[in-house]
C-alpha atoms as a PDB file:
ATOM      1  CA  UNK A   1      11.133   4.434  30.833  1.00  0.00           C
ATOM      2  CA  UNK A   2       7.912   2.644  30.205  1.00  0.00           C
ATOM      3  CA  UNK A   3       7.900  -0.486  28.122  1.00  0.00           C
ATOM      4  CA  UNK A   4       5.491  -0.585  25.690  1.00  0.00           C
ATOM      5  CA  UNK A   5       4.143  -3.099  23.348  1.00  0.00           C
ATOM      6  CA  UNK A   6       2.325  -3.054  19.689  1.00  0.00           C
ATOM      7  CA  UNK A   7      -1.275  -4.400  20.159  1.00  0.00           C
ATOM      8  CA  UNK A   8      -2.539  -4.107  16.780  1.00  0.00           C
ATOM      9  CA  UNK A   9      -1.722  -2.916  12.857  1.00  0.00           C
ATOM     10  CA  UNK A  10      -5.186  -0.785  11.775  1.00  0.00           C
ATOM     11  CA  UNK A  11      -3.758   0.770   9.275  1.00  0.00           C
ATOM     12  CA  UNK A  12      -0.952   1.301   7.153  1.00  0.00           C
ATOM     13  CA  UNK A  13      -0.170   3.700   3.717  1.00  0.00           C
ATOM     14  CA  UNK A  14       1.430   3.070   0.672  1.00  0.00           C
ATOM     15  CA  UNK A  15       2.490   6.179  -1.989  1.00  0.00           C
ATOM     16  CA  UNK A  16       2.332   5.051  -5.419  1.00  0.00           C
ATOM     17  CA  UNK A  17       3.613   6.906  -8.932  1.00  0.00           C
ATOM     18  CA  UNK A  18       0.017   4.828 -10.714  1.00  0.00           C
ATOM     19  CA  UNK A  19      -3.054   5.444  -8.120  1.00  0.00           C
ATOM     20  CA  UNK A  20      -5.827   3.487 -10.091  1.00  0.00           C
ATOM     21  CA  UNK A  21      -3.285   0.657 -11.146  1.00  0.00           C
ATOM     22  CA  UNK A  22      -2.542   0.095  -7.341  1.00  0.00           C
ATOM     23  CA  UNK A  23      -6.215   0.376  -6.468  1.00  0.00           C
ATOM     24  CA  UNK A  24      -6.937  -2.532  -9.010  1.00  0.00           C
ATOM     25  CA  UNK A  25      -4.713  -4.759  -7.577  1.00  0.00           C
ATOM     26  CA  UNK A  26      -5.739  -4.209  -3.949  1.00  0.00           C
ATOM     27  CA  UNK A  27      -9.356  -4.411  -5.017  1.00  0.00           C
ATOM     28  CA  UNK A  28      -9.563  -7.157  -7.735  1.00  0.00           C
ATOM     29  CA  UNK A  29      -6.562  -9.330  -6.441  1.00  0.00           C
ATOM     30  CA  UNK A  30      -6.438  -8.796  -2.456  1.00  0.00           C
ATOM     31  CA  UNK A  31      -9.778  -8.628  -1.745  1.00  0.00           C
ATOM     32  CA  UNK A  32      -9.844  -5.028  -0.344  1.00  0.00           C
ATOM     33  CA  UNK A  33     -12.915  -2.785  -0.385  1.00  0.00           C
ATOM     34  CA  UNK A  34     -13.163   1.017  -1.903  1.00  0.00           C
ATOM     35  CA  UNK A  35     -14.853   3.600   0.305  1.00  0.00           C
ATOM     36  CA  UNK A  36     -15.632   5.926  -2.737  1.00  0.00           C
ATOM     37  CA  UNK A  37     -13.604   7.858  -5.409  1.00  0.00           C
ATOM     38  CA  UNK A  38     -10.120   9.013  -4.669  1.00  0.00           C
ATOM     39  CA  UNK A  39     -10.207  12.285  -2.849  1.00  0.00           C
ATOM     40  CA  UNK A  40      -7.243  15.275  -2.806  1.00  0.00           C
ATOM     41  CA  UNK A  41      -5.054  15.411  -0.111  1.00  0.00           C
ATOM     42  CA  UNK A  42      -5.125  18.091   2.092  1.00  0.00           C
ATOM     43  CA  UNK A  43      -3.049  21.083   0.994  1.00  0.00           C
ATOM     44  CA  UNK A  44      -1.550  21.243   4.765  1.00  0.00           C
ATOM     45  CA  UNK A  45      -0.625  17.957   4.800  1.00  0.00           C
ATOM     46  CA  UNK A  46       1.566  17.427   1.506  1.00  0.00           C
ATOM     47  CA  UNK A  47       3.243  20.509   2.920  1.00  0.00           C
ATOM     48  CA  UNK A  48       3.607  18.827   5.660  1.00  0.00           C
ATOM     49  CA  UNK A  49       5.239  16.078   4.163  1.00  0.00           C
ATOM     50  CA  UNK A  50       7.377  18.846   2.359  1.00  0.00           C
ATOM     51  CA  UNK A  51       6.283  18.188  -0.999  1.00  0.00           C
ATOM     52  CA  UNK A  52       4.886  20.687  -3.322  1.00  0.00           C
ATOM     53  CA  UNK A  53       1.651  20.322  -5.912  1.00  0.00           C
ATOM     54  CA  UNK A  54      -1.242  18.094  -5.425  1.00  0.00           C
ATOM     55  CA  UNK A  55      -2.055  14.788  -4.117  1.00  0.00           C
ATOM     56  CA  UNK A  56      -5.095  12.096  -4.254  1.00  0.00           C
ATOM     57  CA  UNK A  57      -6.138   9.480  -1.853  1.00  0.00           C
ATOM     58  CA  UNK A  58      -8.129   6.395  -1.897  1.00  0.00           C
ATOM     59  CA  UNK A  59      -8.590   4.587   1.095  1.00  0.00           C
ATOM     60  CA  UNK A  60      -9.283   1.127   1.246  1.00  0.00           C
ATOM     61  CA  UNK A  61     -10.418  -1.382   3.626  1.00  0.00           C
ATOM     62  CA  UNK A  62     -10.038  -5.556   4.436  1.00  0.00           C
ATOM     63  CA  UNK A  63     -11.803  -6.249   7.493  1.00  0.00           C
ATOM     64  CA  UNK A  64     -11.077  -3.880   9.834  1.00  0.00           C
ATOM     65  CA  UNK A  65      -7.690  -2.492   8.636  1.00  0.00           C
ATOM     66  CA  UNK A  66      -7.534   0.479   6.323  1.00  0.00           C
ATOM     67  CA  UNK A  67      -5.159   0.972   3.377  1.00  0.00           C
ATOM     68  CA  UNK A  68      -4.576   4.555   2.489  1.00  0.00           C
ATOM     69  CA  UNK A  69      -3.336   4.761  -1.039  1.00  0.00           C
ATOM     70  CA  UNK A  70      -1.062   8.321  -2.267  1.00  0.00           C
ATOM     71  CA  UNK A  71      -0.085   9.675  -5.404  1.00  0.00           C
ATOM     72  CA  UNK A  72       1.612  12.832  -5.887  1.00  0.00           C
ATOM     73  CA  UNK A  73       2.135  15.336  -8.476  1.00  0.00           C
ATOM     74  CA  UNK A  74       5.847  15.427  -7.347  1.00  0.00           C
ATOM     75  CA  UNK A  75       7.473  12.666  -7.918  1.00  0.00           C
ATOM     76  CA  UNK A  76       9.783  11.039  -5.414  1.00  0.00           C
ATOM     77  CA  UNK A  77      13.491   9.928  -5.505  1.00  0.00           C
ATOM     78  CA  UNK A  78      14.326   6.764  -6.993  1.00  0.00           C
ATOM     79  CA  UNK A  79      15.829   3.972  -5.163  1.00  0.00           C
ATOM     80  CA  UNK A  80      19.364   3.950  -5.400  1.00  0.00           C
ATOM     81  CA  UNK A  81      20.697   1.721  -7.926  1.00  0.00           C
ATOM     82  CA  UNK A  82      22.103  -0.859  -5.704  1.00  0.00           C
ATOM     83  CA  UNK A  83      19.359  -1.382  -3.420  1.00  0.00           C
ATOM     84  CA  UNK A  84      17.694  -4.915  -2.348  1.00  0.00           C
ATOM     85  CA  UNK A  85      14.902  -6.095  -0.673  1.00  0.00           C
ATOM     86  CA  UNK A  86      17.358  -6.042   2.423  1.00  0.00           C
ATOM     87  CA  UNK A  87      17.593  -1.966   1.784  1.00  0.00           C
ATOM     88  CA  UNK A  88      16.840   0.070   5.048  1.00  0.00           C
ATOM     89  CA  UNK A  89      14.603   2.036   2.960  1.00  0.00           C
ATOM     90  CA  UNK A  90      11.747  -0.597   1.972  1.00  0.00           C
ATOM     91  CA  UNK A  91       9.193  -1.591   3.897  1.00  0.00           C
ATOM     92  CA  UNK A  92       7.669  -5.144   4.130  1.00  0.00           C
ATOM     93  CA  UNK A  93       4.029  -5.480   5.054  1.00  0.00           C
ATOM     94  CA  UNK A  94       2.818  -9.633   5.228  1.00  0.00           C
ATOM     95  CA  UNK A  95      -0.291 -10.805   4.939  1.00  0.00           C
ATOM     96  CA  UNK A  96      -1.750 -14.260   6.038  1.00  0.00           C
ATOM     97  CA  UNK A  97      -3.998 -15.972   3.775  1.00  0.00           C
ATOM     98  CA  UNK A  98      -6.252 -19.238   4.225  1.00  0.00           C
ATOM     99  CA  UNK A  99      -5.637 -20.131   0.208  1.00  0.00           C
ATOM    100  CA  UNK A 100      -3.013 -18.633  -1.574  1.00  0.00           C
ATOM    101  CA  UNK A 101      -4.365 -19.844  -4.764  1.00  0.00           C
ATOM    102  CA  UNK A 102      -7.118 -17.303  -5.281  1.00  0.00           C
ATOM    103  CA  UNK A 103      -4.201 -14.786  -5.131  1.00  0.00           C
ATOM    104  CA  UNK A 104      -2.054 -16.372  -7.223  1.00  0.00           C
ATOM    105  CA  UNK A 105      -5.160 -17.283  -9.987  1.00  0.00           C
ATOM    106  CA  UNK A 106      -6.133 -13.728  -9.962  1.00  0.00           C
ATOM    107  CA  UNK A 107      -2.470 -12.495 -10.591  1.00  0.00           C
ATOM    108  CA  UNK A 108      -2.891 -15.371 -13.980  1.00  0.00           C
ATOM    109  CA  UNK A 109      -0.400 -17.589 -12.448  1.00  0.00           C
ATOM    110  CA  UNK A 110       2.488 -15.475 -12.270  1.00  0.00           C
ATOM    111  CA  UNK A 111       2.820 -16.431  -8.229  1.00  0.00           C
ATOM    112  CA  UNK A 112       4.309 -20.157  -8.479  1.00  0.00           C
ATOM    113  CA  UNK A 113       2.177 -22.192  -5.398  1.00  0.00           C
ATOM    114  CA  UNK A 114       2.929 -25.500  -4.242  1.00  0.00           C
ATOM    115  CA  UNK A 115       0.947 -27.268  -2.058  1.00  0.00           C
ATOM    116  CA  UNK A 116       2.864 -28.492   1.563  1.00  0.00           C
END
């Protein structure tokens, strides 16, 4: 078997149940750029995915990684009631930052930062 190794992140997706609230914050906090209005998702592919109804996509971009952002007409499961942010089922995506301030200003201070 060949090892292999991750060289780089591009791109990553999130779903979402509130498309434009999600775009908000990755635009107006984060720093991300829109490339256009949300589009539909492909017919094929949320059949793919083995969900029924429509879908709509807005793709975003910081730097040179791209955020694809879903919302569905069907909506998903819930997390089970005694999940944590240890659950197997979330996902954790970090981000490094040179001041953590702008964040936290634009987010009106609900972030606590303390300088090291």
């Amino acid at each position: 078997m060949t090892e292999q190794t991750l060289q780089a992140v591009t791109g990553f997706a999130l779903v979402t149940a509130d498309l434009a609230r999600l775009v908000q914050f990755y635009r107006d906090v984060l720093g991300f750029a829109s490339h256009g209005a949300d589009k539909p998702i492909d017919d094929r592919e949320v059949a793919l995915l083995g969900l029924s109804g429509a879908g709509r996509r807005q793709v975003l971009s910081l730097g040179d990684q791209t955020l694809w952002i879903d919302q569905f007409e069907q909506p998903g499961r819930p997390y089970p009631a005694d999940s944590d942010a240890a659950s197997l089922w979330f996902q954790h995506l970090a981000g490094s930052v040179k001041n953590l301030g702008q964040p936290a200003l634009a987010l009106g201070g609900l972030i606590g930062v303390a300088d090291a």
